[in-house]
PDB file of N, CA and C in Angstrom:
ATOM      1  N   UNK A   1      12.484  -8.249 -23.316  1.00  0.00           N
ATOM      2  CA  UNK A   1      13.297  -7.328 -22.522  1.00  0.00           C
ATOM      3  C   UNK A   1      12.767  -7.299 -21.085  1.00  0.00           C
ATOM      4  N   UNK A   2      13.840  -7.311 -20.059  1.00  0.00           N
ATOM      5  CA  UNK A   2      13.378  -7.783 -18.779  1.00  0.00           C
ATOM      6  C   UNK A   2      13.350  -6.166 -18.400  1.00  0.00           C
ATOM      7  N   UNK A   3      12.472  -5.672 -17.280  1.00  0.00           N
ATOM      8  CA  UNK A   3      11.675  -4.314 -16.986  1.00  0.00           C
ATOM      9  C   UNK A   3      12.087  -4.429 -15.541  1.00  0.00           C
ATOM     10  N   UNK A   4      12.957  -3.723 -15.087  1.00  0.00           N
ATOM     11  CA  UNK A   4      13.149  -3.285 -13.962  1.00  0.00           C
ATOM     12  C   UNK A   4      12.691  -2.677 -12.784  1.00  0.00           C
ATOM     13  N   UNK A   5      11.998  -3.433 -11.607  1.00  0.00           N
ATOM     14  CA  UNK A   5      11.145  -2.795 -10.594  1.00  0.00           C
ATOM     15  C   UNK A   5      11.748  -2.116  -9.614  1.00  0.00           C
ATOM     16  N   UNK A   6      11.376  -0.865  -9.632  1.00  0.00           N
ATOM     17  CA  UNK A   6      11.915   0.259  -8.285  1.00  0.00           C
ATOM     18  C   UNK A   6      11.321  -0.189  -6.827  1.00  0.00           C
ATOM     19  N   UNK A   7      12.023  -0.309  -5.971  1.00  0.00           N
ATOM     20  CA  UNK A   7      11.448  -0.724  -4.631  1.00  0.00           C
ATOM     21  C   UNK A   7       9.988  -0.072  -4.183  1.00  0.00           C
ATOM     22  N   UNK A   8       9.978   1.290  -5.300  1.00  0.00           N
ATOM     23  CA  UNK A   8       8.423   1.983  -4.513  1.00  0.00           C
ATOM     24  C   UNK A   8       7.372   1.616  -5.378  1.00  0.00           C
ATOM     25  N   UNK A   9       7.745   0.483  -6.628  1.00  0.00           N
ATOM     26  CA  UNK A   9       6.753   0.110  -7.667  1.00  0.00           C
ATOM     27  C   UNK A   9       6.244  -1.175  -6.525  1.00  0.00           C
ATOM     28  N   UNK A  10       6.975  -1.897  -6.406  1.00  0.00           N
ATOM     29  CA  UNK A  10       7.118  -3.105  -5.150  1.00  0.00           C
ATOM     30  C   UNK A  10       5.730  -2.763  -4.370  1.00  0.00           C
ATOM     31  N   UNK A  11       6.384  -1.666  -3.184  1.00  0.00           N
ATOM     32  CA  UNK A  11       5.904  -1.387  -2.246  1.00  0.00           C
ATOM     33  C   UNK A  11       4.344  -0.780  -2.747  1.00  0.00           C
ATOM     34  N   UNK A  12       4.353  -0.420  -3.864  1.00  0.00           N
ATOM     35  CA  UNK A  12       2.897   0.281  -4.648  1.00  0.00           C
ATOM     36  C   UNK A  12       1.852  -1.190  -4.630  1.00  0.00           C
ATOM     37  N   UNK A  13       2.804  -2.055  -5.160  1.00  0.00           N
ATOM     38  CA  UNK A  13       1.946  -3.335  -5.645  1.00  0.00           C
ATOM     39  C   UNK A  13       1.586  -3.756  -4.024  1.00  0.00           C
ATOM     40  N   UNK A  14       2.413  -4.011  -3.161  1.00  0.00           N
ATOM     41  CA  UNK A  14       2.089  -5.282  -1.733  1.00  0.00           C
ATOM     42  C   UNK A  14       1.015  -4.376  -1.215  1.00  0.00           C
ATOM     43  N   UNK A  15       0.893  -2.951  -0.868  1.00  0.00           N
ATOM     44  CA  UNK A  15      -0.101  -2.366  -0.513  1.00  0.00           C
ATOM     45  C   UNK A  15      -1.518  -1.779  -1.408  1.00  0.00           C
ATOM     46  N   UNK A  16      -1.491  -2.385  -2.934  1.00  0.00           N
ATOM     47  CA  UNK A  16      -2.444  -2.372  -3.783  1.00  0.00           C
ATOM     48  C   UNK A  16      -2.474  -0.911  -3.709  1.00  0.00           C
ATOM     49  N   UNK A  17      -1.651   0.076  -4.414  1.00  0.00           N
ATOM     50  CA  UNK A  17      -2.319   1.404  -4.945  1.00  0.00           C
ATOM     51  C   UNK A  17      -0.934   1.142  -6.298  1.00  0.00           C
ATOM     52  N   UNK A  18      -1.450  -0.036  -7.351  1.00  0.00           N
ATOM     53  CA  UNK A  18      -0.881   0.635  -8.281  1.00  0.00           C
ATOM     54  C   UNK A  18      -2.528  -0.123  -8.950  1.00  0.00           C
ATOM     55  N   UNK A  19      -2.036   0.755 -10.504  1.00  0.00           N
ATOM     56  CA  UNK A  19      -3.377   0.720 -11.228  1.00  0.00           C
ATOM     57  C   UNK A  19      -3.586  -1.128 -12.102  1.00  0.00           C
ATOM     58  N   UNK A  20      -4.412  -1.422 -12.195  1.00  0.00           N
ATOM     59  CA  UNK A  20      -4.525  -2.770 -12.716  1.00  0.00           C
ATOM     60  C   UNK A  20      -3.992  -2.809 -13.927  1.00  0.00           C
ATOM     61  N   UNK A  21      -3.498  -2.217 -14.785  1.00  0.00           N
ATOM     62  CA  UNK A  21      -2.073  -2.747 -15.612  1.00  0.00           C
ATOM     63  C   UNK A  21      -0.519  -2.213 -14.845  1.00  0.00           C
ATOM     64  N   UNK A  22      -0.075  -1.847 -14.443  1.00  0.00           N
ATOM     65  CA  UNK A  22       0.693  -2.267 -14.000  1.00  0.00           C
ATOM     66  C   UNK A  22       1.235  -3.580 -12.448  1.00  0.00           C
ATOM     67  N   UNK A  23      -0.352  -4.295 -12.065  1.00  0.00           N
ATOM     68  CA  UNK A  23      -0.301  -4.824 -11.327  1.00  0.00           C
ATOM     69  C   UNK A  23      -0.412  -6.325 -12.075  1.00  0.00           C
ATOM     70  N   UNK A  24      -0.664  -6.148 -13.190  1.00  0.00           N
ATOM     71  CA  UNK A  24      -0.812  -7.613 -14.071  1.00  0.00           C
ATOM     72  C   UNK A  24       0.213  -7.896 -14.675  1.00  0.00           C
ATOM     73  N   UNK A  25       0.946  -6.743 -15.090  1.00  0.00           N
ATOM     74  CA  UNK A  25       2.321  -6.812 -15.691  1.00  0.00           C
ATOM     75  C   UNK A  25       3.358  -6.981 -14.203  1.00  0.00           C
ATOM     76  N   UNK A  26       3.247  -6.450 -13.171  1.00  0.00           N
ATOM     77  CA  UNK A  26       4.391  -6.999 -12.359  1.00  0.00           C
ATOM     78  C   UNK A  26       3.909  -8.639 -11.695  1.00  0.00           C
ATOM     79  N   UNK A  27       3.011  -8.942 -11.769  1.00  0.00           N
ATOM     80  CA  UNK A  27       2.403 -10.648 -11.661  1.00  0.00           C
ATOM     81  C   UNK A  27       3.096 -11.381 -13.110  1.00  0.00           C
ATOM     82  N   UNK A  28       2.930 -10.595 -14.213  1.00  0.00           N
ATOM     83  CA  UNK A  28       3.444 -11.597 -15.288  1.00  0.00           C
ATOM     84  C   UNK A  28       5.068 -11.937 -15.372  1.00  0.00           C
ATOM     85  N   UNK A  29       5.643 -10.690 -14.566  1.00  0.00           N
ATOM     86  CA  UNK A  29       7.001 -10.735 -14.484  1.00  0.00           C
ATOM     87  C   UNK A  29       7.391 -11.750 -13.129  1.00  0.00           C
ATOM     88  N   UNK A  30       6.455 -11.793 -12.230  1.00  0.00           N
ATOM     89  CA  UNK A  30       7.179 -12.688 -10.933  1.00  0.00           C
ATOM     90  C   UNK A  30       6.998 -13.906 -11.653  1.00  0.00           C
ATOM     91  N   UNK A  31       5.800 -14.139 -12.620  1.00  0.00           N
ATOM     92  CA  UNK A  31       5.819 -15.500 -12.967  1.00  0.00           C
ATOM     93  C   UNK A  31       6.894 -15.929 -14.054  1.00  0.00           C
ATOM     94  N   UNK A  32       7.773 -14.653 -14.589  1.00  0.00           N
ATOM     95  CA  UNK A  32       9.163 -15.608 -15.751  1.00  0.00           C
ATOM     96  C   UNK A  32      10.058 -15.279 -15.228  1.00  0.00           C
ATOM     97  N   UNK A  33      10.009 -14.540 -13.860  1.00  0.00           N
ATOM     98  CA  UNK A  33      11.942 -13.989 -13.072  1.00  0.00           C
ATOM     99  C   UNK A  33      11.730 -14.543 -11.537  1.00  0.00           C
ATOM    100  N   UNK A  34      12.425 -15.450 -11.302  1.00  0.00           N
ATOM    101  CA  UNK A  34      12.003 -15.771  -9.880  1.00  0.00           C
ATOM    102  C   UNK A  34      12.717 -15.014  -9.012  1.00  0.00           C
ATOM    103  N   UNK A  35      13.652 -14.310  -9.479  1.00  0.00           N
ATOM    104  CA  UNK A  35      14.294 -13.194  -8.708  1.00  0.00           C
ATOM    105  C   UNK A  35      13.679 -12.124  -8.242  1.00  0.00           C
ATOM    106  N   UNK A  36      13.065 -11.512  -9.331  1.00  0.00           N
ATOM    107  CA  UNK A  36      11.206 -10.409  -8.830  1.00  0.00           C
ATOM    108  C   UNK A  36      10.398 -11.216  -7.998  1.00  0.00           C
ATOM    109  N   UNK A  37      10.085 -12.228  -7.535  1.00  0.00           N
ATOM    110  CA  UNK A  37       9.649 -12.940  -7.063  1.00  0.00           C
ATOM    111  C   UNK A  37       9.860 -13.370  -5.724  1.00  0.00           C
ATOM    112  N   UNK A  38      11.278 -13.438  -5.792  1.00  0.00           N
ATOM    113  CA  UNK A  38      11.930 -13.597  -4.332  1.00  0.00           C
ATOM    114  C   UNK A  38      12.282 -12.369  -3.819  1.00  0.00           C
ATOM    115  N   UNK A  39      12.173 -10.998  -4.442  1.00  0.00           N
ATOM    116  CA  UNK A  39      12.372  -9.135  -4.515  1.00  0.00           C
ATOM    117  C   UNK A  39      10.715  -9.108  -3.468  1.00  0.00           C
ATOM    118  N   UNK A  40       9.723  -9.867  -4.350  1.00  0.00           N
ATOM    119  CA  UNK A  40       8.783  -9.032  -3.849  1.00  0.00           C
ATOM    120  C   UNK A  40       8.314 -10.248  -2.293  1.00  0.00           C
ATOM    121  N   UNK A  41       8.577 -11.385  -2.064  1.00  0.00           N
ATOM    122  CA  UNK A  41       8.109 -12.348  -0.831  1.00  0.00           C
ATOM    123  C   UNK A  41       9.382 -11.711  -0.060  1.00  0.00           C
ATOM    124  N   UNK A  42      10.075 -11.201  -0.025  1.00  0.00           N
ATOM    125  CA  UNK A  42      11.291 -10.412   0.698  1.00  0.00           C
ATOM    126  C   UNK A  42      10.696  -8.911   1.303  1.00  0.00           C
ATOM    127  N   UNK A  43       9.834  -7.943   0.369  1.00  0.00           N
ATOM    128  CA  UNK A  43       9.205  -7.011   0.968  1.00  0.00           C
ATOM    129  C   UNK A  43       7.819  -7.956   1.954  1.00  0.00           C
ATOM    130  N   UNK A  44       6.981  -8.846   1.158  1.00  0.00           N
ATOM    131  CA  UNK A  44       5.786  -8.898   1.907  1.00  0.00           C
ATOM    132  C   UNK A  44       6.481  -9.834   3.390  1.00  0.00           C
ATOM    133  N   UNK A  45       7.251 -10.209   3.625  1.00  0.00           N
ATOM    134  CA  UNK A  45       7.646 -10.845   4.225  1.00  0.00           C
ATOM    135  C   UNK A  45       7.952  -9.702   5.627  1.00  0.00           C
ATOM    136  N   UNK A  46       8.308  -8.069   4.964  1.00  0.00           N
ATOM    137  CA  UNK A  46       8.598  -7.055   6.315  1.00  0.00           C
ATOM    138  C   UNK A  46       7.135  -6.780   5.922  1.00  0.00           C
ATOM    139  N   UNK A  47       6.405  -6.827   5.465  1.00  0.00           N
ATOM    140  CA  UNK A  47       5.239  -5.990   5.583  1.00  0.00           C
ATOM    141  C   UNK A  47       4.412  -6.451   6.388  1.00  0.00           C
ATOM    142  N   UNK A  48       4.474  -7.932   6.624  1.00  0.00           N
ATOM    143  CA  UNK A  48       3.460  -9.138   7.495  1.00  0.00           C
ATOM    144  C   UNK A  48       4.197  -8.288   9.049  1.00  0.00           C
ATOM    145  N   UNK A  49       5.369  -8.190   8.817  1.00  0.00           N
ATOM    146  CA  UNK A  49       6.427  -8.666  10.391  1.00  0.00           C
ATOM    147  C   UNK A  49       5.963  -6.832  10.798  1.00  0.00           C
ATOM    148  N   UNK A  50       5.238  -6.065  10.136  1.00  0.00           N
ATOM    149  CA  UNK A  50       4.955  -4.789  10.499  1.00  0.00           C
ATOM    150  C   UNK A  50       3.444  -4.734  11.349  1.00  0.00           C
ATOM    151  N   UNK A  51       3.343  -3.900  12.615  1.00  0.00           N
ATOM    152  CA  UNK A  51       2.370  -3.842  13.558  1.00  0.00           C
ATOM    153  C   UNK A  51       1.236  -3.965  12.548  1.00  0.00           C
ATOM    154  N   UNK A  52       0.175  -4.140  13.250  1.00  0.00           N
ATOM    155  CA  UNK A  52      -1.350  -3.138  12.604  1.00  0.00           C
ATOM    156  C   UNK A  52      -1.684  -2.429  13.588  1.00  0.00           C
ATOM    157  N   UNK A  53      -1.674  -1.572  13.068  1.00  0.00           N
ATOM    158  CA  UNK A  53      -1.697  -0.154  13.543  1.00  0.00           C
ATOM    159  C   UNK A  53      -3.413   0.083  13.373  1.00  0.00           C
ATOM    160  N   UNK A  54      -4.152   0.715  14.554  1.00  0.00           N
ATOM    161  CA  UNK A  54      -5.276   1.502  13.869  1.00  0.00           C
ATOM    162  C   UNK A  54      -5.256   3.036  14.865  1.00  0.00           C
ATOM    163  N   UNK A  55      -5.982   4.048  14.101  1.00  0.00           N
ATOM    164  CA  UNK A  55      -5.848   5.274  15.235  1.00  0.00           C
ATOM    165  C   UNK A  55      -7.083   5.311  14.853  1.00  0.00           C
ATOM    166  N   UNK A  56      -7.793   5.990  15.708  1.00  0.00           N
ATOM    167  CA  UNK A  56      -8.902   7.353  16.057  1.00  0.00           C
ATOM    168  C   UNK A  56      -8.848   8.116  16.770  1.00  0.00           C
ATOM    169  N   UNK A  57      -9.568   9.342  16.043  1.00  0.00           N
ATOM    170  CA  UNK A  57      -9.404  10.429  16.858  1.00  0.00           C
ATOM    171  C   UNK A  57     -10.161  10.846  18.050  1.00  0.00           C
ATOM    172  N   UNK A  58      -9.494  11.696  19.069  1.00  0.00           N
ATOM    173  CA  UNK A  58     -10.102  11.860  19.705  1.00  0.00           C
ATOM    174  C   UNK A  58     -11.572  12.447  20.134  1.00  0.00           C
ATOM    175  N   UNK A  59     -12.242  11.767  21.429  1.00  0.00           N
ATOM    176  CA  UNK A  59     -13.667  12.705  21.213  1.00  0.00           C
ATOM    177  C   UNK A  59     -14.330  14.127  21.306  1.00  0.00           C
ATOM    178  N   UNK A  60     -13.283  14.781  21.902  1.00  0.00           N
ATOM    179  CA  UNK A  60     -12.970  16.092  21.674  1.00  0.00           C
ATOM    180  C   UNK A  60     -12.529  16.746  20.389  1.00  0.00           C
ATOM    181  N   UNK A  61     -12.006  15.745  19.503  1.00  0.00           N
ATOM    182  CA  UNK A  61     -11.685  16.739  18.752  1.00  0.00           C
ATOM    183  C   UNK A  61     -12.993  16.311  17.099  1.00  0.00           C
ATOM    184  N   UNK A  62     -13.523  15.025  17.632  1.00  0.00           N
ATOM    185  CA  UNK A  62     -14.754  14.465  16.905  1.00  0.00           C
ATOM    186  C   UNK A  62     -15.887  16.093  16.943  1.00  0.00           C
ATOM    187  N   UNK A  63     -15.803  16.119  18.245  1.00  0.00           N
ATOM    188  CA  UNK A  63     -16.989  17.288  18.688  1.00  0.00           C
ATOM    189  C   UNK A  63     -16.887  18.407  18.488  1.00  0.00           C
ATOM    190  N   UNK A  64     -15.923  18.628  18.361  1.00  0.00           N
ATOM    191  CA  UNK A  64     -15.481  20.046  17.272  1.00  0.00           C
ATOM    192  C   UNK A  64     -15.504  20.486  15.900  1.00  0.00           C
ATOM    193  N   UNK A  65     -15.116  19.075  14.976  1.00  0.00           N
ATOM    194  CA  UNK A  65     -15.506  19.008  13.835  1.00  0.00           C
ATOM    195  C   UNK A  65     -17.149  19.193  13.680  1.00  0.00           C
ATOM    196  N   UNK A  66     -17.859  18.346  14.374  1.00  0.00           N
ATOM    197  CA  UNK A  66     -19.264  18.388  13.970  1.00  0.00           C
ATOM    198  C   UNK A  66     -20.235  19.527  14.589  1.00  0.00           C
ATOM    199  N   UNK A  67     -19.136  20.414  15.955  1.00  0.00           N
ATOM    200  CA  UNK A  67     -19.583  21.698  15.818  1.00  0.00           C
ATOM    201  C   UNK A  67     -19.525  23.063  14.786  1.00  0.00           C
ATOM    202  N   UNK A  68     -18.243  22.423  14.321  1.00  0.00           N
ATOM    203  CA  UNK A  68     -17.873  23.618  13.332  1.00  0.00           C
ATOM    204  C   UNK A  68     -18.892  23.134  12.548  1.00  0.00           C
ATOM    205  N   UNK A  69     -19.165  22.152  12.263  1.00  0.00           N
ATOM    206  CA  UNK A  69     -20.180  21.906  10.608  1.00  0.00           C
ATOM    207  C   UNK A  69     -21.645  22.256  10.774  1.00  0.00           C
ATOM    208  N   UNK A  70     -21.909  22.212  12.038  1.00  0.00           N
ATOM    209  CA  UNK A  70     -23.452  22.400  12.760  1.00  0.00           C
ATOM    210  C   UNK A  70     -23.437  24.451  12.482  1.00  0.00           C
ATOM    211  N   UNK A  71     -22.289  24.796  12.683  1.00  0.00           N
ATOM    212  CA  UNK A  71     -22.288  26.548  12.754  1.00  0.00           C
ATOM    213  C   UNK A  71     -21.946  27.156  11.588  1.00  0.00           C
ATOM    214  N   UNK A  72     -21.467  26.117  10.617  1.00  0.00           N
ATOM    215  CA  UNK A  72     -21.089  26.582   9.454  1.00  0.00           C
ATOM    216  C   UNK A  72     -22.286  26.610   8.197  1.00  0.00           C
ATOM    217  N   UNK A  73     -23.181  26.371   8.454  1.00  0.00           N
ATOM    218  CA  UNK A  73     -24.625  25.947   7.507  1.00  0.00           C
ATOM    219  C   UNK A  73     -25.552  26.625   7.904  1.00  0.00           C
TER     220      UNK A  73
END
């Protein structure tokens, strides 16, 4: 019986937060449906074409945290 993937099971797997059985079972399925297969090189395909992004915060607001923690103890 073929098992139907929701676009946010997809998106769980290309960014690795699903749990290692369901990440072995959606690998066993790209390998007998080439349609899941061409579902999921269709997401990683926008996920590559997406920025990398990094933030940090600011140093003002760094110095506040580690004042509050310095006054809180």
């Amino acid at each position: 019986m073929a098992h139907c993937y929701t676009e946010n099971q997809i998106i769980q797997f290309i960014y690795k937060e699903c749990d290692l059985f369901e990440k072995l079972e959606m690998e066993f399925a790209m390998e007998d449906d080439s349609t899941m297969m061409d579902s999921v090189n269709d997401y990683l395909i926008g996920y590559k074409a997406l920025p990398k992004v990094t933030f940090s915060p600011r140093k003002r607001s760094i110095d506040a945290i580690l004042a509050y923690s310095a006054s809180a103890t």
